[in-house]
Protein backbone atom coordinates (compact mmCIF):
# COMPACT_ATOMS: atom_id res chain seq x y z
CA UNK A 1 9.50 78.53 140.22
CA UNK A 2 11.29 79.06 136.86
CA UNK A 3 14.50 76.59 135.99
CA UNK A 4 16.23 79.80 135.95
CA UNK A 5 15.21 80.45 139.68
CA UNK A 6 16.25 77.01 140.67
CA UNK A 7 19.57 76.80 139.22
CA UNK A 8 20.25 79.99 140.48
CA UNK A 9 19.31 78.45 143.92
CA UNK A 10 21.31 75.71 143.16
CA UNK A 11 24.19 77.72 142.62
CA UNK A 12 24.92 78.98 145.79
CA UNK A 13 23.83 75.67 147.56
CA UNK A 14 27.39 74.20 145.61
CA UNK A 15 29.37 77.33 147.32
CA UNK A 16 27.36 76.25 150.78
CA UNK A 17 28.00 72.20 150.47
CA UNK A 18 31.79 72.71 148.38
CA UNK A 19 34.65 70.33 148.52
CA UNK A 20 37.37 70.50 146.77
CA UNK A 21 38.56 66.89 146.31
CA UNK A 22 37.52 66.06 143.41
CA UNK A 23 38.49 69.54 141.98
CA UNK A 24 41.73 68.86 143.00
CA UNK A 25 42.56 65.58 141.57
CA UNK A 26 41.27 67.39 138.27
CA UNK A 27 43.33 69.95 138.30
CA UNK A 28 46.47 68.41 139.82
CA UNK A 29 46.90 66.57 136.75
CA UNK A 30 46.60 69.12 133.97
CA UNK A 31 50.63 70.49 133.51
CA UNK A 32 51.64 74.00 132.54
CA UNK A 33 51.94 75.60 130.22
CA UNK A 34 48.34 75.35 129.75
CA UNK A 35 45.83 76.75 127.46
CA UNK A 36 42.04 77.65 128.39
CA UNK A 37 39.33 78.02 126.19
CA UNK A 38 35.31 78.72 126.25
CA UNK A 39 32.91 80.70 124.88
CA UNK A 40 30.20 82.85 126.25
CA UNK A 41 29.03 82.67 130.12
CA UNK A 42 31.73 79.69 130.19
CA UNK A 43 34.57 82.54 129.51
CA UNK A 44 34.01 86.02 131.05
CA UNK A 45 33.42 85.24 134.57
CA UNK A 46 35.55 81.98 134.91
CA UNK A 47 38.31 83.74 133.05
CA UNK A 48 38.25 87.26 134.11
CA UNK A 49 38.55 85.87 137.94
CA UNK A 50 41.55 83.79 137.12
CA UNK A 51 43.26 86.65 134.76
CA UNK A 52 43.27 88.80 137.70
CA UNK A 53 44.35 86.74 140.46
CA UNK A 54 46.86 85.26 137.86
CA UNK A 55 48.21 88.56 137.03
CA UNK A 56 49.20 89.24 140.80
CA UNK A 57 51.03 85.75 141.13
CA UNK A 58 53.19 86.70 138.41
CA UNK A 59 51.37 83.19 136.32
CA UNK A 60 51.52 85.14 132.96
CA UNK A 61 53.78 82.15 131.60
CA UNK A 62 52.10 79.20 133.02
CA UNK A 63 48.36 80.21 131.55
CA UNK A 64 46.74 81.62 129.19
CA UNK A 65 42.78 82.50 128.48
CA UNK A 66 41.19 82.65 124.76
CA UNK A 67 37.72 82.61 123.22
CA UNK A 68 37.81 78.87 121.86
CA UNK A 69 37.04 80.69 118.34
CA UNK A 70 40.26 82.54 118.29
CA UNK A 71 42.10 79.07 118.66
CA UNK A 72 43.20 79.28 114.86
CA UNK A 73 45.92 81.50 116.21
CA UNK A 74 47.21 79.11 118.44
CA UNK A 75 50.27 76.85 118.52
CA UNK A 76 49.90 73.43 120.52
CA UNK A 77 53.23 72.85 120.53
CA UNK A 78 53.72 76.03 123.32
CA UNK A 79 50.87 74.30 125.83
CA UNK A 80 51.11 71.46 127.81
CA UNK A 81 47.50 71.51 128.43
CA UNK A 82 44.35 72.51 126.95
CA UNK A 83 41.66 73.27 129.44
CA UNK A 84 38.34 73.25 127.23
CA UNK A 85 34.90 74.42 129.32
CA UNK A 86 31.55 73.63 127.80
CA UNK A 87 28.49 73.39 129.55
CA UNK A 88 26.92 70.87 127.06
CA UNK A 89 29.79 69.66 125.90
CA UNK A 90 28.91 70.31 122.11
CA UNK A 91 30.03 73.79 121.43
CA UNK A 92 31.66 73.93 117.65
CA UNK A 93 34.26 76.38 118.82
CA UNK A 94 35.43 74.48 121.77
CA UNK A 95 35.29 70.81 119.38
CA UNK A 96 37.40 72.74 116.54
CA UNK A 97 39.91 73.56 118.93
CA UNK A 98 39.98 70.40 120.78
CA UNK A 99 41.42 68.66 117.58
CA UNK A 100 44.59 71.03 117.57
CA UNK A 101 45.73 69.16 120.56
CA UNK A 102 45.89 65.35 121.47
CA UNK A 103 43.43 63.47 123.40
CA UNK A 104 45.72 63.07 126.62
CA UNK A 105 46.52 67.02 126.90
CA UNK A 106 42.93 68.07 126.54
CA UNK A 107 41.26 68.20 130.31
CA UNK A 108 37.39 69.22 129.80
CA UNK A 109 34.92 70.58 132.25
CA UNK A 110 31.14 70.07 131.32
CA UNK A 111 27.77 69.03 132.38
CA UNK A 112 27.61 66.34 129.81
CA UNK A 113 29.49 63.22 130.27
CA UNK A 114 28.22 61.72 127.04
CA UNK A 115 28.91 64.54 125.09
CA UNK A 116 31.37 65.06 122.16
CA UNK A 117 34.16 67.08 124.06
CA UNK A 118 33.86 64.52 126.90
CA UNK A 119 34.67 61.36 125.10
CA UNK A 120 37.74 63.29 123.12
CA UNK A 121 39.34 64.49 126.07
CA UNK A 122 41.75 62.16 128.21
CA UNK A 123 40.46 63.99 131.46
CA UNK A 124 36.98 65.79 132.54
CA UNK A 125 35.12 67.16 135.01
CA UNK A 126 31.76 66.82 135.04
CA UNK A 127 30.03 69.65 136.90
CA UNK A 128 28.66 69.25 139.87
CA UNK A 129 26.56 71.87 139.96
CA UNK A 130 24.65 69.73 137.37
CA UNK A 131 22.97 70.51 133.71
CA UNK A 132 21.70 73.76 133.28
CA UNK A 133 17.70 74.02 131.92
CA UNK A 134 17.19 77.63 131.08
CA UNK A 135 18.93 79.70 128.02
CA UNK A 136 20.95 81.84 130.62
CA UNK A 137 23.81 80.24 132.30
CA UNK A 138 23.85 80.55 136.07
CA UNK A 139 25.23 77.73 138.46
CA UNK A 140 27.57 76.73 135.85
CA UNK A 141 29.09 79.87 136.18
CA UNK A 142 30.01 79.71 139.59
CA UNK A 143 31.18 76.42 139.19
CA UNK A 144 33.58 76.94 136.50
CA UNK A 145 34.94 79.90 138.26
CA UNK A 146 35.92 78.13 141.66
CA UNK A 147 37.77 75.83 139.22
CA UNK A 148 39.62 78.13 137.47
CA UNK A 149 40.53 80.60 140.12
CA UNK A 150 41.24 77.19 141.80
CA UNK A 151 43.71 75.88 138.70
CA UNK A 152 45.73 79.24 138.98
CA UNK A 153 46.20 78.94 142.49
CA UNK A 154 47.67 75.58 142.41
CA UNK A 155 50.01 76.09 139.64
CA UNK A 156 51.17 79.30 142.24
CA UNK A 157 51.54 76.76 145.12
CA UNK A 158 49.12 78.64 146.72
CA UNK A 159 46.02 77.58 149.09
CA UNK A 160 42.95 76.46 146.96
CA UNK A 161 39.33 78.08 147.57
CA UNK A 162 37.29 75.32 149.91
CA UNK A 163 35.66 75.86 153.17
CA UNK A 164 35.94 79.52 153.11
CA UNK A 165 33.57 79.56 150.55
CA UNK A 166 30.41 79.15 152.79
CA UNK A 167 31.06 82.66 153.90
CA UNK A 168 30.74 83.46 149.81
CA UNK A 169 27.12 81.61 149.92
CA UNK A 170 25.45 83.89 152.44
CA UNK A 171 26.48 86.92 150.80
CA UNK A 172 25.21 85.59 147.49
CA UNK A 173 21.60 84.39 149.05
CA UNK A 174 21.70 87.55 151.13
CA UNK A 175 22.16 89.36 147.26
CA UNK A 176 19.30 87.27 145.58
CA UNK A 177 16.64 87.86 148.08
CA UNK A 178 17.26 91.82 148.18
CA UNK A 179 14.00 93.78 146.91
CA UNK A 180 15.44 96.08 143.64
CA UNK A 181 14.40 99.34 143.91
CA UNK A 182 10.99 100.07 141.98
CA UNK A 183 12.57 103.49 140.55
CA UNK A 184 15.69 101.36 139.23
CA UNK A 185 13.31 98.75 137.43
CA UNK A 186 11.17 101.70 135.95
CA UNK A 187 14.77 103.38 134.42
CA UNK A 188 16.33 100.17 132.99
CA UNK A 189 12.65 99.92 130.96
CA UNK A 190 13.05 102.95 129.70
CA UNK A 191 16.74 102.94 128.79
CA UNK A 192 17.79 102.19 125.34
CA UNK A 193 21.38 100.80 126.37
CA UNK A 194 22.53 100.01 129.78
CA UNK A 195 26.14 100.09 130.33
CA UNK A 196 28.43 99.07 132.66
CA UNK A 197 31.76 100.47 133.31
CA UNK A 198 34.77 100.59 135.82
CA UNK A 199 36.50 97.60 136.88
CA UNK A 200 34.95 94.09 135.98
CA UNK A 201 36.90 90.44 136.73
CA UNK A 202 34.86 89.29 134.02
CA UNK A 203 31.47 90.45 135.53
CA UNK A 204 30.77 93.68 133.37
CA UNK A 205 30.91 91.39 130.73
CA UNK A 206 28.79 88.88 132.07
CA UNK A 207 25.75 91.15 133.48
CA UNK A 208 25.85 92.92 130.40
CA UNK A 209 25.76 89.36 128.17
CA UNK A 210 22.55 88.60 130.98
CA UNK A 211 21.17 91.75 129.76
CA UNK A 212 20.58 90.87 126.53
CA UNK A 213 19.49 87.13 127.02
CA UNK A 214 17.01 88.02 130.37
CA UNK A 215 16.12 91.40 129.87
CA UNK A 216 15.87 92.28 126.12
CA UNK A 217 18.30 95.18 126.49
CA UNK A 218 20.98 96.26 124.55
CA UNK A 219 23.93 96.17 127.01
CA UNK A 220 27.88 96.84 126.64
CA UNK A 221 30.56 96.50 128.70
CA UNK A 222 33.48 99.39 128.94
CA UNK A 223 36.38 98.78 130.92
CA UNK A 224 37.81 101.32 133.55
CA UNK A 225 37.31 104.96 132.89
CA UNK A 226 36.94 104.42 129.11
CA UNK A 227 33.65 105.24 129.07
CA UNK A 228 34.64 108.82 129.46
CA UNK A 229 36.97 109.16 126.19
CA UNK A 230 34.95 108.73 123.08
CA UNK A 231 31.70 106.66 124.09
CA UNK A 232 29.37 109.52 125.57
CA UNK A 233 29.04 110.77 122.30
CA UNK A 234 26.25 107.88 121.46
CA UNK A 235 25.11 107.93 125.14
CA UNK A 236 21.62 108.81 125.37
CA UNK A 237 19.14 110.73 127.85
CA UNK A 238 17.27 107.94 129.69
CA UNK A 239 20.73 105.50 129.51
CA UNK A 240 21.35 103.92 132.58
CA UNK A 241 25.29 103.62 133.39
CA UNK A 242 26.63 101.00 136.31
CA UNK A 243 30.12 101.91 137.95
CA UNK A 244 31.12 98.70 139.22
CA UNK A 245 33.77 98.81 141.47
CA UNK A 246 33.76 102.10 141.87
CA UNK A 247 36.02 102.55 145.06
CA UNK A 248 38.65 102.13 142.61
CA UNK A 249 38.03 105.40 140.27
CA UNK A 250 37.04 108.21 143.18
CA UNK A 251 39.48 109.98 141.21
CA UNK A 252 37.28 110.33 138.34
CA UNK A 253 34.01 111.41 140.50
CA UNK A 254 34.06 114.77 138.92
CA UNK A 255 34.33 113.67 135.21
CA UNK A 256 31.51 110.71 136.07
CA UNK A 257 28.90 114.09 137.51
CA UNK A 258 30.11 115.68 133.78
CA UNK A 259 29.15 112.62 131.79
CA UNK A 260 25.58 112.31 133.73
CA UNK A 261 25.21 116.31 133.18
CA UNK A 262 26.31 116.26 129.52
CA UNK A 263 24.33 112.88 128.53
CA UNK A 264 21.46 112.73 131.20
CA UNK A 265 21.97 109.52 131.92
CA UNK A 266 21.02 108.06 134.80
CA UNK A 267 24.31 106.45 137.11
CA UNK A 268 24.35 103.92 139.77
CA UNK A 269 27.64 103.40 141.54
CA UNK A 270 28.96 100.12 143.33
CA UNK A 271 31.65 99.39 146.31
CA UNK A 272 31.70 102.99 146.84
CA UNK A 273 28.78 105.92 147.61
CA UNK A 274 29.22 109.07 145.20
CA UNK A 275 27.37 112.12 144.77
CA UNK A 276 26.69 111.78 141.35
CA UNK A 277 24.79 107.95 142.07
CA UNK A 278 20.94 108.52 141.33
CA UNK A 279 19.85 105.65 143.89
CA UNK A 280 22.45 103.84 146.49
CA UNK A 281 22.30 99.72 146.03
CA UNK A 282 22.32 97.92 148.80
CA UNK A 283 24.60 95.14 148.07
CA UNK A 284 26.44 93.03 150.43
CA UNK A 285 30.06 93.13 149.27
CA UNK A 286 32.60 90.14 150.72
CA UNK A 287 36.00 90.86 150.27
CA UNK A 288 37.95 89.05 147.56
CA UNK A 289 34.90 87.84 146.02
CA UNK A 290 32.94 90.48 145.27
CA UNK A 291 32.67 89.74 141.53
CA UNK A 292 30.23 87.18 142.92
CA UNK A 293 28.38 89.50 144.99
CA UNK A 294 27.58 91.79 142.06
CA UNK A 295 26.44 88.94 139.80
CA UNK A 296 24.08 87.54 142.23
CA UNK A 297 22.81 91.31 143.11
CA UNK A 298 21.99 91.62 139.46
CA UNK A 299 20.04 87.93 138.47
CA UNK A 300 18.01 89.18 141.45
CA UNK A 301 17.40 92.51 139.30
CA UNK A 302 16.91 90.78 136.39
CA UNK A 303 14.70 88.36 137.07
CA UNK A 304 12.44 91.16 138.79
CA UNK A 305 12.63 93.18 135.65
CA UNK A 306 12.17 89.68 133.39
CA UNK A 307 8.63 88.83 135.17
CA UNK A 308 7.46 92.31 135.44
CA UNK A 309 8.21 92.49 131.66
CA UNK A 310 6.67 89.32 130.78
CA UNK A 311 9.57 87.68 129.58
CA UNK A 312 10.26 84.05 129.99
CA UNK A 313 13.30 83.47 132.47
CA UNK A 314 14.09 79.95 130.69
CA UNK A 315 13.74 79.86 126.69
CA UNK A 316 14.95 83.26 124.30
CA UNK A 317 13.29 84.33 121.45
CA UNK A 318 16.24 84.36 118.76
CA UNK A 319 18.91 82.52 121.06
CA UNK A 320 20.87 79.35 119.40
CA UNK A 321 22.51 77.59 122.26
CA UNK A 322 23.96 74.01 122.38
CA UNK A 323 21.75 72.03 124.65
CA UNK A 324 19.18 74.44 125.76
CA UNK A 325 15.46 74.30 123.51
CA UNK A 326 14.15 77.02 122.21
């Protein structure tokens, strides 16, 4: 079994055994307004869950989410808080921005307790989930998630994620063990760009980041219904498009059927069956956390696609990542 493999195992084993304790003592101490900033896998998953649960608790005020690279145009003096998340802990971006702010406001969340960020910051977190070994971030992500979505729930007095999340675990090893469809492999190998579109929560970003690192592919992201006003000009025959979410955008069935007739690309919709879907994915889909659900549907996909493509699952050819050999 690949370190990829594992950790993804391992994952969903932290949803299956989580307590929140210790989360909470982390997180009950970090004071709004507060500031978070990552980079990478550490940032579109972890942040696009909390953005949206933020945005319907009305928390615009008490936190805010930034690449840690676009902290130059940031002001300590409006945060109480800096939450910095870095798996190893060494990340340039995340150190550069760490120095903006004191010590004693700068909470950090990594795998490394030894590393730079940790012994600069007044609070951490070391992850649980433990160090990651392969070049593609998996448990981590989880991980950092639960805390987030778990940070913007306390400063909403609201009920933090705990228990409940064993329910979360069986739909995610329910998602990994599902057998991709061979047609579906043999059109993402032929594809020249996959893209995924509709809603996201931070996982259109994601998969399409995974893309690149697992499966060689050049892979974009485009939010909502965008997808349909400008980019199907560069759209090629053989593309292969992902609606995620799409029980949100039935309205737009009849310009999706267009966009596969005009491009011939090939479409796969998820969360809701449409006519225009080439092959119907079998995911298991828990409410409130289907983000999740997608992301472990896809590492399935992607590691079928890696092995049958000979790719290694745990070191990239060109990628420079903190703490990961290549």
């Amino acid at each position: 079994m690949t370190n990829l493999e594992s950790e993804i195992i391992s994952g969903i084993k932290f949803l299956e055994n989580f307590s929140s304790e210790e989360m909470l003592s982390f997180i009950s101490k970090i004071q709004a307004p507060v500031l978070v900033g990552a980079m990478g896998s550490s940032f579109y998953m972890p942040s696009g869950r909390a953005v949206s649960l933020s945005d319907e608790l009305n928390l615009d005020k008490k936190v805010r989410f930034i690449f840690a690279s676009e902290g130059y145009t940031i002001d300590p003096k409006n945060f109480k808080s800096l939450l910095l998340i870095s798996n190893s802990g060494e990340t340039r971006e995340i150190q550069n921005l760490a120095k903006k702010f004191q010590p004693q406001d700068v909470f950090a969340v990594t795998s490394n307790a030894n590393s730079t960020l940790a012994r600069y910051a007044g609070n951490k977190y070391i992850l649980r989930s433990g160090k990651e070994k392969a070049v593609a971030a998996t448990k981590s992500i989880i991980e950092q998630s639960i805390l987030c979505e778990n940070l913007v729930r306390y400063l909403a007095d609201q009920p933090i994620l705990d228990e409940e999340l064993k329910d979360l675990s069986d739909a995610m090893r329910s998602n990994v063990r599902k057998m991709p469809p061979g047609k579906l492999q043999v059109l993402i190998a032929g594809a020249r760009t996959i893209y995924f579109a509709g809603g996201s929560c931070g996982v259109g970003e994601e998969l399409a980041l995974k893309f690149c690192e697992l499966g060689k592919k050049k892979a974009r992201f485009i939010p909502g219904t965008q997808i349909l006003h400008g980019p199907e000009e560069v759209i090629e025959r053989g593309d292969v498009i992902f609606l995620l979410f799409a029980d949100k955008y039935k309205e737009y069935f009849d310009r999706f059927a267009l966009l596969k007739e005009k491009t011939g690309a090939y479409i796969f919709s998820i969360g809701e069956k449409a006519p225009f879907s080439d092959i119907d994915l079998p995911i298991d889909l828990l409410k409130n956390y289907k983000p999740y659900c997608i992301l472990a549907y896809f590492w399935n996909i992607l590691t079928a696609f890696a092995k049958t493509k000979g790719f290694s699952l745990d070191k990239g050819d060109k990628i420079s990542k903190v703490g990961v050999s290549i």
